[in-house]
C-alpha atoms as a PDB file:
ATOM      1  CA  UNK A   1     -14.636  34.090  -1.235  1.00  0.00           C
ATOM      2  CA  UNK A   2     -11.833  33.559   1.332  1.00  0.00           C
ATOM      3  CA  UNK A   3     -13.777  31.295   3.201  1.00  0.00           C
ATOM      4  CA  UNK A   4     -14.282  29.282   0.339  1.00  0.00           C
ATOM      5  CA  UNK A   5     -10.731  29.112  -0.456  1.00  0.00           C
ATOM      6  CA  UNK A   6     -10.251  28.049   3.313  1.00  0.00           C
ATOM      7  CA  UNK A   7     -12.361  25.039   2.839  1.00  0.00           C
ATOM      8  CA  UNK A   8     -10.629  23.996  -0.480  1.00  0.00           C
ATOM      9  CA  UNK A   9      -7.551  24.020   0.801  1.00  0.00           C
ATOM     10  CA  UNK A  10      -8.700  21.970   4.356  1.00  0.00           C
ATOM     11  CA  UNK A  11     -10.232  19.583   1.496  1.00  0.00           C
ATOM     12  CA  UNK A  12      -7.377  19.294  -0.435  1.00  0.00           C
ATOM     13  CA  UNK A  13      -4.619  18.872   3.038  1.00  0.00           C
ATOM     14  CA  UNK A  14      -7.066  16.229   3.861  1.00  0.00           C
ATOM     15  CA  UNK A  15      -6.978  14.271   1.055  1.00  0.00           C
ATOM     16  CA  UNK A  16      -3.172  14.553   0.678  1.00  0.00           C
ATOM     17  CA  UNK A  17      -2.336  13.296   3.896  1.00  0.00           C
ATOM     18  CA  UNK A  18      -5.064  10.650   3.155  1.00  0.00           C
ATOM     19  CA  UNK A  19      -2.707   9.695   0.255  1.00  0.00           C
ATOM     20  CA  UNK A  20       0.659   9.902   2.336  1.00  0.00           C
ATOM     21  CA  UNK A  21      -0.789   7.381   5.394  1.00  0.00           C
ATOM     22  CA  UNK A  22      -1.999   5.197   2.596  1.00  0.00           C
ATOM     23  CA  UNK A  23       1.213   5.052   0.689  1.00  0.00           C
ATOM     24  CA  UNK A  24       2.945   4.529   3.600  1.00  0.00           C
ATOM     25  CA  UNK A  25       0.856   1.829   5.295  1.00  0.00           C
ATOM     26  CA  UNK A  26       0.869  -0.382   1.435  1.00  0.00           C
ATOM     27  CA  UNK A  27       4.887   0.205   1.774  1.00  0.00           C
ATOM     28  CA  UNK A  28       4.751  -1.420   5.245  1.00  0.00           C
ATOM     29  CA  UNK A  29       2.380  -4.258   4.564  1.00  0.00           C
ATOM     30  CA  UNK A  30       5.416  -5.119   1.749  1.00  0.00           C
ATOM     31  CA  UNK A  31       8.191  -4.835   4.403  1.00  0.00           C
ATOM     32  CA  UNK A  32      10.029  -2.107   2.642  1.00  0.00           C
ATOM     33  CA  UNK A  33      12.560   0.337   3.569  1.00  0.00           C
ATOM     34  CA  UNK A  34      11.782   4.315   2.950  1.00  0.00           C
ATOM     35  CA  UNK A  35      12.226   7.946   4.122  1.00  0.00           C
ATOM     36  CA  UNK A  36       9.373  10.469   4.578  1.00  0.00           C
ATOM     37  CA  UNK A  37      11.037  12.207   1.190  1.00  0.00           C
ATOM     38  CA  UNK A  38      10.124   8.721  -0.550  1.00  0.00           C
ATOM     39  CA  UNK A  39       6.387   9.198   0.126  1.00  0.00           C
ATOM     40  CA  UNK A  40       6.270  12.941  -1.057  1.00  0.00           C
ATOM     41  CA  UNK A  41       8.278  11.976  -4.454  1.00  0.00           C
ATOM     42  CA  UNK A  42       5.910   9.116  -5.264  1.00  0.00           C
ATOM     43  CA  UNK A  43       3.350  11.382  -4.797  1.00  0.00           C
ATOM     44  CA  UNK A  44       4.353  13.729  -6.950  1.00  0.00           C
ATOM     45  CA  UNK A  45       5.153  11.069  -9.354  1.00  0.00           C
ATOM     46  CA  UNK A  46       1.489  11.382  -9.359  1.00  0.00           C
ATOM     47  CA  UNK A  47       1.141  14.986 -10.463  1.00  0.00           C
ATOM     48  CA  UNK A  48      -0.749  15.552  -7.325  1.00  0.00           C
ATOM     49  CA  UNK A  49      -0.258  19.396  -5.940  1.00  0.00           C
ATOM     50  CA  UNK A  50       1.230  19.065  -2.792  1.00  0.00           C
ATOM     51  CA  UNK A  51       2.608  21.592  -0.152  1.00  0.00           C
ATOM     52  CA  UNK A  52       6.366  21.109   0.898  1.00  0.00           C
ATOM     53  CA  UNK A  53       8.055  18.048   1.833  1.00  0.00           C
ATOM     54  CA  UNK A  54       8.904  19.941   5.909  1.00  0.00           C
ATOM     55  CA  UNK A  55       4.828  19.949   5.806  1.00  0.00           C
ATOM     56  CA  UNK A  56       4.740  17.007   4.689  1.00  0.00           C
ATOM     57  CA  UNK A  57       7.543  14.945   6.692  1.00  0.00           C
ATOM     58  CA  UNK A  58       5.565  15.356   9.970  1.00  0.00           C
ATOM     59  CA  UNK A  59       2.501  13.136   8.813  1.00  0.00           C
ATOM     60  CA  UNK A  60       5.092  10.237   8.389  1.00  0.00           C
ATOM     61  CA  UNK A  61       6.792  10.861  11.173  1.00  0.00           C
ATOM     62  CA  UNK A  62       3.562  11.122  13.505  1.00  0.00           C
ATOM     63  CA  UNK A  63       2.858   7.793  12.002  1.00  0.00           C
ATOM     64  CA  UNK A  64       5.812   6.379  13.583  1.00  0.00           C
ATOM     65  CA  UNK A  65       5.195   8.132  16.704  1.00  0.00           C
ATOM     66  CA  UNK A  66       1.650   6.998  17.266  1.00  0.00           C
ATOM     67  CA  UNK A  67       2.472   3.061  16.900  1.00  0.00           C
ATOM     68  CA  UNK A  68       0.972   3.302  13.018  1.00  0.00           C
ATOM     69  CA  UNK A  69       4.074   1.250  11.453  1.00  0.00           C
ATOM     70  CA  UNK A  70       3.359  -2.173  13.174  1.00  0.00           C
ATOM     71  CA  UNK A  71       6.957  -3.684  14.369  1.00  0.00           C
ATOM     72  CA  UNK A  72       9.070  -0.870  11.743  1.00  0.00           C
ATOM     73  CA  UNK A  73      12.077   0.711  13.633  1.00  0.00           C
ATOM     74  CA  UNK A  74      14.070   3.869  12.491  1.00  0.00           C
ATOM     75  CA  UNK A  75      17.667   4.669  11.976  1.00  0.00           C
ATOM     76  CA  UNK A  76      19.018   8.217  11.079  1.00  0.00           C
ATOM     77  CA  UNK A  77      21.136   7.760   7.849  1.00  0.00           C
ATOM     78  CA  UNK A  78      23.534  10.013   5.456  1.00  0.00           C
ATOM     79  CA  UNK A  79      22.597   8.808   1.386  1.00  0.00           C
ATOM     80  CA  UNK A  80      25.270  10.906  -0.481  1.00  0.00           C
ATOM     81  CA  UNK A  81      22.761  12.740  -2.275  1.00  0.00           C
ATOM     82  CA  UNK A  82      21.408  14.136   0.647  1.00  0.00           C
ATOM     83  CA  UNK A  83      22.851  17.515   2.600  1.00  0.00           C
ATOM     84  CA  UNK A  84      21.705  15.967   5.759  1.00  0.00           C
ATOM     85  CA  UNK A  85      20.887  12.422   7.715  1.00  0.00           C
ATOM     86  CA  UNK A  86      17.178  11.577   7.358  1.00  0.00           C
ATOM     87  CA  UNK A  87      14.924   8.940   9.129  1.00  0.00           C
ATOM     88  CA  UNK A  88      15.294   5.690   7.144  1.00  0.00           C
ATOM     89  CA  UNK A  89      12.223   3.687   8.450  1.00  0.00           C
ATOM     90  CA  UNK A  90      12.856  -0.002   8.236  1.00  0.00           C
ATOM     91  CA  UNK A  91      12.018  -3.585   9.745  1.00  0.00           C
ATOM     92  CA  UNK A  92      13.769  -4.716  12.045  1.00  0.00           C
ATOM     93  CA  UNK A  93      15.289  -7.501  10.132  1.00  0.00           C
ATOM     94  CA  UNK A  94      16.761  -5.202   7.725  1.00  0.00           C
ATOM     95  CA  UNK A  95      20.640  -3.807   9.165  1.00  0.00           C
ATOM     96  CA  UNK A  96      19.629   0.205   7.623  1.00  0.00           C
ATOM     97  CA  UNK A  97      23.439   0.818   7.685  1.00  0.00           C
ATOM     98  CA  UNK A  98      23.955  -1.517   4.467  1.00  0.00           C
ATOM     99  CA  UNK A  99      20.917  -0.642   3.293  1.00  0.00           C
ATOM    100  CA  UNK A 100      22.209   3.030   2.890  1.00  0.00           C
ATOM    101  CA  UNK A 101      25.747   2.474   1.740  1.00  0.00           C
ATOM    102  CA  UNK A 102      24.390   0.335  -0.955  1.00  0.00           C
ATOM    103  CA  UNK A 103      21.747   2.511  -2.360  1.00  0.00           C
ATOM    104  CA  UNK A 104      21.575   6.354  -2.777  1.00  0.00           C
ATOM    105  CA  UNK A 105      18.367   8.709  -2.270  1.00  0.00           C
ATOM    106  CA  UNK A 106      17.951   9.107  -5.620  1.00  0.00           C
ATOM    107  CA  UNK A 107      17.810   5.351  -6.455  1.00  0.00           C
ATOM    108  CA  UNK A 108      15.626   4.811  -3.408  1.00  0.00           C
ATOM    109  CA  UNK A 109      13.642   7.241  -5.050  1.00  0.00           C
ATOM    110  CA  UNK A 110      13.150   5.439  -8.175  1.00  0.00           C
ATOM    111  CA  UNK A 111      12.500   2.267  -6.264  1.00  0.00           C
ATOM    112  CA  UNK A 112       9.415   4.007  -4.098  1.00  0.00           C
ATOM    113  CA  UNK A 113       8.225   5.395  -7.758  1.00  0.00           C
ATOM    114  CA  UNK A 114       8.444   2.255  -9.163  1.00  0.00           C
ATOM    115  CA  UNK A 115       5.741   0.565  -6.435  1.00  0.00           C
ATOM    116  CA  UNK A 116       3.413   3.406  -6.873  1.00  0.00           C
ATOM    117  CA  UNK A 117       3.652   3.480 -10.489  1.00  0.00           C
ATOM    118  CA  UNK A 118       2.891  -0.684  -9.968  1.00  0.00           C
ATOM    119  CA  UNK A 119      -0.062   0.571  -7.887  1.00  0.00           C
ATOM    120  CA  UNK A 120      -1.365   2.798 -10.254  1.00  0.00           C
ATOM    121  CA  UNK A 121      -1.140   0.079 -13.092  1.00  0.00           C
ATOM    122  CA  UNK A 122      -2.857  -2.441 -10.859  1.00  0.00           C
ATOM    123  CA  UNK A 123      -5.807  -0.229  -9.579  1.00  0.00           C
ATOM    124  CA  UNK A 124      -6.453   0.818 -13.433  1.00  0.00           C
ATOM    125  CA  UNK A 125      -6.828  -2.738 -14.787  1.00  0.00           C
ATOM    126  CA  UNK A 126      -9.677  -3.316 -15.878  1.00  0.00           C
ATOM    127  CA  UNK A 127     -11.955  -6.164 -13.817  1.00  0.00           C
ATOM    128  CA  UNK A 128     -14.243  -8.718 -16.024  1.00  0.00           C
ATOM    129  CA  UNK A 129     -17.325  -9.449 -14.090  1.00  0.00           C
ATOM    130  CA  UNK A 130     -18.631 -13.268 -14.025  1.00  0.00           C
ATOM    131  CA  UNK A 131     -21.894 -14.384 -14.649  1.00  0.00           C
ATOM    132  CA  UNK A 132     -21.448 -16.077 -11.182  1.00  0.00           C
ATOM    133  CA  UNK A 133     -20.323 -12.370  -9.350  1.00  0.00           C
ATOM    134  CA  UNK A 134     -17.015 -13.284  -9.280  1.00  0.00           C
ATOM    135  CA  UNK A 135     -14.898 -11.090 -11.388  1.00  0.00           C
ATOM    136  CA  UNK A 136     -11.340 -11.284 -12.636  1.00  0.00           C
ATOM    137  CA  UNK A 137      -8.325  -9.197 -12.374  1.00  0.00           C
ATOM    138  CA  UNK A 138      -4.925 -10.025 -13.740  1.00  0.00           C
ATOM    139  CA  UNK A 139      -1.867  -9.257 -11.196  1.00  0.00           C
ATOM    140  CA  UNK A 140       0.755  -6.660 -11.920  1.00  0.00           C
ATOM    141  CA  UNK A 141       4.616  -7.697 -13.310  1.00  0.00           C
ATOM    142  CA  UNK A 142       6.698  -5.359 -11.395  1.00  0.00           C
ATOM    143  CA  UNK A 143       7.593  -6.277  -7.595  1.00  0.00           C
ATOM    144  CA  UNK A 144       5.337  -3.526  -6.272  1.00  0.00           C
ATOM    145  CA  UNK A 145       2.089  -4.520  -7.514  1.00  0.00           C
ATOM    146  CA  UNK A 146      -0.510  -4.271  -5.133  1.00  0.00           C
ATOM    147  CA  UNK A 147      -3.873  -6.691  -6.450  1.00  0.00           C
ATOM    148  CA  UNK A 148      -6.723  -4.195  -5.289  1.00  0.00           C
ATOM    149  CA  UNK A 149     -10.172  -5.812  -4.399  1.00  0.00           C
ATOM    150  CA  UNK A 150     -12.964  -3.953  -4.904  1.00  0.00           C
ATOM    151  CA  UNK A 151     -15.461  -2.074  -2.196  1.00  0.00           C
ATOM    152  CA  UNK A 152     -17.946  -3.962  -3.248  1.00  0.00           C
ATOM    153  CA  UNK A 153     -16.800  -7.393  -1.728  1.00  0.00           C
ATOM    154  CA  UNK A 154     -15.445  -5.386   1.027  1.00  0.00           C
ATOM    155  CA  UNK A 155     -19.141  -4.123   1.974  1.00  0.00           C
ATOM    156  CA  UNK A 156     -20.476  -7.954   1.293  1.00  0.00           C
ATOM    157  CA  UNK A 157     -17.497  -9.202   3.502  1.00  0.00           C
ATOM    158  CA  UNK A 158     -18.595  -5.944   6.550  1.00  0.00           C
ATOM    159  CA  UNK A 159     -15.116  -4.886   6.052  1.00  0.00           C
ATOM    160  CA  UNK A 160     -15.051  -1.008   6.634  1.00  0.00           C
ATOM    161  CA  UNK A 161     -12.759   1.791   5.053  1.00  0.00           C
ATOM    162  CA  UNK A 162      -9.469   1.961   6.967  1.00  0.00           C
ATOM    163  CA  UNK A 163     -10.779  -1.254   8.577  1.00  0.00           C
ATOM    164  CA  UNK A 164      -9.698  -4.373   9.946  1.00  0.00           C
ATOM    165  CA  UNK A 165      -9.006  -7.232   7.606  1.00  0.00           C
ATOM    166  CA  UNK A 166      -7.171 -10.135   7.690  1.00  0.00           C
ATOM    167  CA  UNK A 167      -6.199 -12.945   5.032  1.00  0.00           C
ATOM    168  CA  UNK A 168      -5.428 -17.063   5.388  1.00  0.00           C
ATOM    169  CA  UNK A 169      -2.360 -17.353   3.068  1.00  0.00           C
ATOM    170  CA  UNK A 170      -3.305 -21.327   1.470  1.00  0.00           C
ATOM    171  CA  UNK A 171      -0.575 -22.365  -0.946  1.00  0.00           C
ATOM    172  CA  UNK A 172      -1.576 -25.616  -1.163  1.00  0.00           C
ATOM    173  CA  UNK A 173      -4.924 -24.986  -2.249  1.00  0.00           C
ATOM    174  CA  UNK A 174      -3.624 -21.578  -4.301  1.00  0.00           C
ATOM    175  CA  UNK A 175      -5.992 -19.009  -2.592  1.00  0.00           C
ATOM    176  CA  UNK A 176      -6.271 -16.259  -0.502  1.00  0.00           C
ATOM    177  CA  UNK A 177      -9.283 -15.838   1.807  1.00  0.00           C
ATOM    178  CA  UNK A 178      -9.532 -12.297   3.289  1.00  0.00           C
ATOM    179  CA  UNK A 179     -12.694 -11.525   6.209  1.00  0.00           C
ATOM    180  CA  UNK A 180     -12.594  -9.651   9.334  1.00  0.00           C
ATOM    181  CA  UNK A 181     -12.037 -12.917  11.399  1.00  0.00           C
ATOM    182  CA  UNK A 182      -8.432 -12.371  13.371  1.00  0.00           C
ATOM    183  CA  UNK A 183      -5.563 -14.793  11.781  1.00  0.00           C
ATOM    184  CA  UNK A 184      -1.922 -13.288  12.030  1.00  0.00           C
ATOM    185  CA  UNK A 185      -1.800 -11.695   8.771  1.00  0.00           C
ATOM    186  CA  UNK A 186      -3.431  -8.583   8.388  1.00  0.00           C
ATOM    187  CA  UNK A 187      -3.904  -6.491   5.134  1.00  0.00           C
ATOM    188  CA  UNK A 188      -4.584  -3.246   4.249  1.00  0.00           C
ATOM    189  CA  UNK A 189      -7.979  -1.890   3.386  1.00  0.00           C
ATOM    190  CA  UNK A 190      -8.104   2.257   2.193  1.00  0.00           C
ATOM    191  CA  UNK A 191      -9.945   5.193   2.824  1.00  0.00           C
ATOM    192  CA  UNK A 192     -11.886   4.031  -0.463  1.00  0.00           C
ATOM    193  CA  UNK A 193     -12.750   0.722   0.964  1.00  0.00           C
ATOM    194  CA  UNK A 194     -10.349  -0.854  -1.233  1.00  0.00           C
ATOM    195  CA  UNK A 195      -8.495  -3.839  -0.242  1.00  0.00           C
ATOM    196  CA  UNK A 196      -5.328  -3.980  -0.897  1.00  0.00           C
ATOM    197  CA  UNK A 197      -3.300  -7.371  -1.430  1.00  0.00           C
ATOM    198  CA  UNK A 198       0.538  -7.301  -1.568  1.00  0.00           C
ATOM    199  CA  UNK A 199       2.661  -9.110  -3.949  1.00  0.00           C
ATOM    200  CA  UNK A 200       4.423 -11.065  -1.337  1.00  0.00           C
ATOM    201  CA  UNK A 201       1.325 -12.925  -0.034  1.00  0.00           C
ATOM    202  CA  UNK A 202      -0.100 -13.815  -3.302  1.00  0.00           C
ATOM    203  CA  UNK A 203       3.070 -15.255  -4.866  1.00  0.00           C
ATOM    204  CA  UNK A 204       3.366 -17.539  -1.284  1.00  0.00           C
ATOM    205  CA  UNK A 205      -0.342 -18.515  -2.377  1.00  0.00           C
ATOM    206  CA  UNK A 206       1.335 -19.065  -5.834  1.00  0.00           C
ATOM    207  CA  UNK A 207      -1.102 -16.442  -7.411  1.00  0.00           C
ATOM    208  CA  UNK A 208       0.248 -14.875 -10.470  1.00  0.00           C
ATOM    209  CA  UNK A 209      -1.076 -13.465 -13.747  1.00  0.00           C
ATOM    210  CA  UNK A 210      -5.127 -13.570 -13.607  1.00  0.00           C
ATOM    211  CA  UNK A 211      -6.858 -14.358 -10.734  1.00  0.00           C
ATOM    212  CA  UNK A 212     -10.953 -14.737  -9.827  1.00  0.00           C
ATOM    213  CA  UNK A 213     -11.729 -12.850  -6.897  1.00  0.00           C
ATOM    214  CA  UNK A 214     -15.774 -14.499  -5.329  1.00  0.00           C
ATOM    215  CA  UNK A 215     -17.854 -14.051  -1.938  1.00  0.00           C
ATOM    216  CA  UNK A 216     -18.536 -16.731   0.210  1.00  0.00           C
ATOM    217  CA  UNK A 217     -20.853 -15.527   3.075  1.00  0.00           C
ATOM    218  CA  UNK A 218     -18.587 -12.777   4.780  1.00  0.00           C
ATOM    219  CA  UNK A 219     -15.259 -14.300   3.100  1.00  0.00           C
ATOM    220  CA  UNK A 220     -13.249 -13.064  -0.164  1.00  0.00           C
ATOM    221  CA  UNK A 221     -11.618 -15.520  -1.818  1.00  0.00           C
ATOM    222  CA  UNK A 222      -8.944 -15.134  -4.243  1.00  0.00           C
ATOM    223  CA  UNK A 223      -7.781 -18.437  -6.688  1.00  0.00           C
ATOM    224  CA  UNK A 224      -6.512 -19.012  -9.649  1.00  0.00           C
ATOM    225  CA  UNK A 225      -8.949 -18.287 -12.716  1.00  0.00           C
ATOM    226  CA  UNK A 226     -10.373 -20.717 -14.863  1.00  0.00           C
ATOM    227  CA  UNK A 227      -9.391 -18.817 -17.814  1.00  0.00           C
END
C-alpha cells in the first residue's frame, strides 16, 4: 500500500512540475514579466493539488539557472504586498524597477490568472474539422490567449513533444507557417504535443477571430478562414 502511495505521489510531482515549466515557458514565448509565486497561483487557479509554493519556487528558479528562459534576466524586487523581495523574472527590455512600483503582487497575480484562464478558454474551444483536413479554431479575446494546434498536425509536421518548432510570421500574406525548419522565431510545443501559438505573433500576421489551421507536406499553416 505505501509503495503505491509512493508512486502516486512521484506521478502526481511529475505532472505538476510538467505544468509549472509549461506555464512558464508560454509566459516567456509572450515576453512577460512574473515571479515563481505567479506560476503556483495560476496553477491553483486551476484547482490543481499542489505542494507548497518553497517546493515549488525551485522548479522556476532551476529554469533560470539551467539557460531554460531564452534571453529573460532577473531582478530581486519588494511589491508591497509581499513580506519579502522576490525574483521578478523579466526581459531585458523591460526596467523591473517600474515594473514593480507600478503594479503590486496581488495585481500581478490577477494578470498571470488572467493568461491562464485565456489558455484554458483557448485549449477548450471547440475545433470544426474540414472536409479538406483542415480544421478551424476561433482565437481567444483576452491578451493572453494562446491559439493551440493540435498533436495531430504536429505528428504530420515530425514535430515532437517538448520539441523544436519554429514559425515564418507573413503579414502580408496573413499566415503563419510553423515546421521544424530553423527561422528566428521559435514557438512552443508541450509535453502533450500541443503547439502553442502566442497572441503577439498572430496579431503581427493580422490573425484574429477564426482561423483554418492545414498541412502542407511537413508545414502547418495558419490563415484566415473562409468562413
Amino acid at each position: 500500500m505505501d509503495g503505491q502511495n509512493g508512486n502516486g505521489t512521484a506521478t502526481q510531482d511529475h505532472d505538476i512540475k510538467a505544468l509549472q515549466e509549461d506555464t512558464v515557458s508560454a509566459l516567456l514565448a509572450e515576453r512577460k514579466v512574473f515571479t515563481a509565486y505567479d506560476i503556483t497561483s495560476s496553477i491553483r487557479a486551476q484547482s490543481i493539488q499542489t505542494p507548497k509554493h518553497d517546493d515549488m519556487k525551485e522548479v522556476v528558479h532551476a529554469m533560470f539557472h539551467d539557460g531554460r528562459m531564452s534571453d529573460y534576466d532577473r531582478t530581486l524586487v519588494h511589491f508591497q504586498s509581499a513580506p519579502s523581495p522576490c525574483w521578478l523574472y523579466h526581459p531585458p527590455e523591460v526596467d523591473p524597477k517600474n515594473y514593480a512600483a507600478g503594479m503590486t503582487q496581488q495585481a500581478q497575480t490577477a494578470t498571470i490568472s488572467a493568461d491562464v484562464q485565456a489558455d484554458a478558454d483557448s485549449l477548450a474551444a471547440p475545433a470544426t474539422s474540414n472536409a479538406d483536413g483542415s480544421v478551424s479554431k476561433t482565437i481567444g479575446n483576452l491578451p493572453g490567449s494562446v491559439l493551440y494546434i493540435p498533436r495531430d498536425f504536429a505528428q504530420k509536421a515530425n514535430i515532437a513533444a517538448r520539441g523544436d518548432a519554429f514559425m515564418a510570421v507573413d503579414p502580408l500574406q496573413n499566415k503563419i507557417v510553423v515546421s521544424s525548419a530553423t527561422t528566428p522565431d521559435k514557438t512552443h510545443v508541450d509535453r502533450n504535443q500541443n503547439i502553442r501559438i502566442g497572441k503577439t505573433a498572430l496579431l503581427k500576421a493580422g490573425l484574429d477571430g477564426k482561423v483554418e489551421i492545414r498541412i502542407d507536406g511537413q508545414e502547418i499553416i495558419i490563415s484566415k478562414a473562409n468562413n
